[in-house]
C-alpha atoms as a PDB file:
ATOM      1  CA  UNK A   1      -3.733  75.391   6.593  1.00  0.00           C
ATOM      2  CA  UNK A   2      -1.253  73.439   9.240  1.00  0.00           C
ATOM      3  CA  UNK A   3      -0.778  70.846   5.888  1.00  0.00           C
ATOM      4  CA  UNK A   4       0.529  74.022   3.621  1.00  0.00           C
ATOM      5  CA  UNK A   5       2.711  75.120   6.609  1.00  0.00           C
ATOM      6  CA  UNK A   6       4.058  71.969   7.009  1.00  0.00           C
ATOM      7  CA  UNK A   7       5.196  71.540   3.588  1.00  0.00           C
ATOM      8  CA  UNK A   8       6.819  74.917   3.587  1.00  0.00           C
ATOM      9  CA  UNK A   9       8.801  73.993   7.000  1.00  0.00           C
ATOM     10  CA  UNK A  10       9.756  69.933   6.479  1.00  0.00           C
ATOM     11  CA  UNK A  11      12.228  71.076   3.599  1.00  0.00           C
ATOM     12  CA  UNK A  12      13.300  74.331   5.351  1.00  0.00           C
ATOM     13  CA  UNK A  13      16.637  72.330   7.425  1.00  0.00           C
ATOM     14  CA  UNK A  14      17.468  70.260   3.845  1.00  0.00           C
ATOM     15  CA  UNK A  15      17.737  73.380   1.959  1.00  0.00           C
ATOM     16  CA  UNK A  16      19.311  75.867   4.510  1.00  0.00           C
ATOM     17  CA  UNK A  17      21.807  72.986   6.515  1.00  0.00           C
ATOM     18  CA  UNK A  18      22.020  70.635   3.603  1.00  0.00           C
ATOM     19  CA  UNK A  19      22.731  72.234   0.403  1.00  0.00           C
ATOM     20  CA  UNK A  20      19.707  71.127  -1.080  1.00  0.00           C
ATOM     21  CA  UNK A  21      20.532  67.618  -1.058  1.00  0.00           C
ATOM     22  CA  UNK A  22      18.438  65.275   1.031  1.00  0.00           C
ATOM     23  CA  UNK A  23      21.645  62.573   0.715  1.00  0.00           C
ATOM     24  CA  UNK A  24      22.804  64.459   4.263  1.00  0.00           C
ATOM     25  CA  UNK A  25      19.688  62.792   5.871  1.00  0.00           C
ATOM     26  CA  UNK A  26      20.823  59.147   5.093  1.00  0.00           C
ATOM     27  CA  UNK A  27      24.086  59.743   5.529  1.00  0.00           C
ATOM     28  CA  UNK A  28      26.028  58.812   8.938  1.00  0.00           C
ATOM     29  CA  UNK A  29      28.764  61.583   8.697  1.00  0.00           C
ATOM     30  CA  UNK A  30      27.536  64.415  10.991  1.00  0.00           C
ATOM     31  CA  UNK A  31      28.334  67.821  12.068  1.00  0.00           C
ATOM     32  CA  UNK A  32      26.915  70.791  14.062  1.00  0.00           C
ATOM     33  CA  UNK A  33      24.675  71.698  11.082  1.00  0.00           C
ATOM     34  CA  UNK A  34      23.807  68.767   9.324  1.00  0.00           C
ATOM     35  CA  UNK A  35      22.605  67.489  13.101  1.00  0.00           C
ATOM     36  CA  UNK A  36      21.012  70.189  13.546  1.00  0.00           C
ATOM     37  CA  UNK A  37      18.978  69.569  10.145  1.00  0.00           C
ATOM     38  CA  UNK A  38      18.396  65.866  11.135  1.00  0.00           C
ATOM     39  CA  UNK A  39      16.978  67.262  13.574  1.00  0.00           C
ATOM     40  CA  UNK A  40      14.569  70.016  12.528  1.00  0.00           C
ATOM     41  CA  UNK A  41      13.484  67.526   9.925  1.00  0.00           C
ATOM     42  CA  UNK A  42      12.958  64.930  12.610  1.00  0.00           C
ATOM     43  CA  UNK A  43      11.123  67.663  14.489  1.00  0.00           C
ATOM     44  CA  UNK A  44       8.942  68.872  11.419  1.00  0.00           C
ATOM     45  CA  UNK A  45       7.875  65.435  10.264  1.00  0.00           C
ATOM     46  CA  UNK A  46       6.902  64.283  13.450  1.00  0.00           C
ATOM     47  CA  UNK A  47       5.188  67.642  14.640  1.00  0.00           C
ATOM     48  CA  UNK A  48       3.089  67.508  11.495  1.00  0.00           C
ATOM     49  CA  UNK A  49       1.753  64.148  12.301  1.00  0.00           C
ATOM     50  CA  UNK A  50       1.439  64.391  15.815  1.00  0.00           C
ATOM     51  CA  UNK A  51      -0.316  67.663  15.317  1.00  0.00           C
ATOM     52  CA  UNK A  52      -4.037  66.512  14.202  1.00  0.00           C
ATOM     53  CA  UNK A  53      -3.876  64.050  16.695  1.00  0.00           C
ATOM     54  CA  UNK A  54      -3.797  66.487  19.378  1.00  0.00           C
ATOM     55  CA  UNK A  55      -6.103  68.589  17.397  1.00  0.00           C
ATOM     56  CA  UNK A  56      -8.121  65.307  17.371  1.00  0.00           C
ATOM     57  CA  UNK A  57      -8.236  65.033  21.004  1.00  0.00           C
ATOM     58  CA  UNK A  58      -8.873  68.364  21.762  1.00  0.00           C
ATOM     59  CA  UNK A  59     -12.122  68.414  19.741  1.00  0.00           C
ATOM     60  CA  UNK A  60     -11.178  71.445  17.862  1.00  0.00           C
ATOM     61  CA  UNK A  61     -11.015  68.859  14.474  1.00  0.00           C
ATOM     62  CA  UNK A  62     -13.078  66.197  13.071  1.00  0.00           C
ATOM     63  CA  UNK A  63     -11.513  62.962  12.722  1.00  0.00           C
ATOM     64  CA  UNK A  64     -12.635  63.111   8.675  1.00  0.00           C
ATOM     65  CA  UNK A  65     -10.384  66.156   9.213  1.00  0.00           C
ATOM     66  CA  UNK A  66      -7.733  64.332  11.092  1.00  0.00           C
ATOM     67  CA  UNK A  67      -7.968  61.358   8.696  1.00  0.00           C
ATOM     68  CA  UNK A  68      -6.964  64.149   5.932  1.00  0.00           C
ATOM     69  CA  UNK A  69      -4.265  65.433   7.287  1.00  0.00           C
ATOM     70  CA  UNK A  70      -2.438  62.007   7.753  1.00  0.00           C
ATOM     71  CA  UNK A  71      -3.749  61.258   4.322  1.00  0.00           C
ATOM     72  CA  UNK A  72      -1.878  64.694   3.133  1.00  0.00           C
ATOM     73  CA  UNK A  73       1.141  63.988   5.011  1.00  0.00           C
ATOM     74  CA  UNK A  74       1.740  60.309   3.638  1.00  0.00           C
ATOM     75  CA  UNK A  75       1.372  61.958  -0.012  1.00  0.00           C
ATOM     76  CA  UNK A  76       4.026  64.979   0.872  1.00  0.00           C
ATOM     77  CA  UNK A  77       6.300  61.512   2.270  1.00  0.00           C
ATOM     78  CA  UNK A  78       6.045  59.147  -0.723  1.00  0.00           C
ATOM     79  CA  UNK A  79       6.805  62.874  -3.190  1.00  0.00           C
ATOM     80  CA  UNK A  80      10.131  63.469  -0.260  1.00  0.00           C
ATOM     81  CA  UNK A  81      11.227  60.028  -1.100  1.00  0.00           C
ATOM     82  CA  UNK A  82      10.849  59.865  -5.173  1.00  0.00           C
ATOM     83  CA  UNK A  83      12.780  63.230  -4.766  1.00  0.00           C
ATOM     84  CA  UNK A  84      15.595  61.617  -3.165  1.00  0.00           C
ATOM     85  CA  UNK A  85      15.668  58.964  -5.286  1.00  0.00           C
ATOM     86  CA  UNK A  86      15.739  60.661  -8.310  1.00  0.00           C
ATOM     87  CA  UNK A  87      18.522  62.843  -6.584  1.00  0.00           C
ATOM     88  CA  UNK A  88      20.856  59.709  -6.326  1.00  0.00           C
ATOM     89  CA  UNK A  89      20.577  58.486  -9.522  1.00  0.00           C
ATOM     90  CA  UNK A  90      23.100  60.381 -11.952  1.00  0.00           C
ATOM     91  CA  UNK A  91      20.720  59.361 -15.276  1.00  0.00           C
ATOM     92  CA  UNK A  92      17.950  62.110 -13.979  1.00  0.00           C
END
């Protein structure tokens, strides 16, 4: 459950602050939006792996459950980056 709300809130500041684009998040130009969006994706990426850890240590989740999670999380990372590099190249 906290893996499928995660990937419904990590894209949330790209599309809403950044048009869509994840080329904002690399970029160095900033604004009160777009730093804003750095931010809530900052926040978001680092809330979903920093969640089962606490989780973890609370003993309210296995680590087998804990290991899954991060396992999730790397997978929903490596499909964020082939998205934006398909979104710089022109030929896609």
């Amino acid at each position: 459950m906290l893996s499928a709300l995660m990937y419904v809130l990590v894209p949330m500041p790209c599309l809403f602050f950044g048009g869509g684009s994840t080329q904002f998040l690399t970029s160095r130009d900033g604004g009160g939006w777009i730093d804003a969006a750095k931010f809530l994706t900052g926040a978001s990426a680092v809330g979903s792996f920093a969640i089962p850890i606490i989780l973890r240590h609370a003993h309210m989740i296995s680590t087998g459950a804990m290991f899954i999670e991060f396992t999730s999380f790397i997978i929903f990372v490596c499909t964020v980056l082939c998205f934006h590099r398909a979104s710089l190249e022109d030929d896609w």
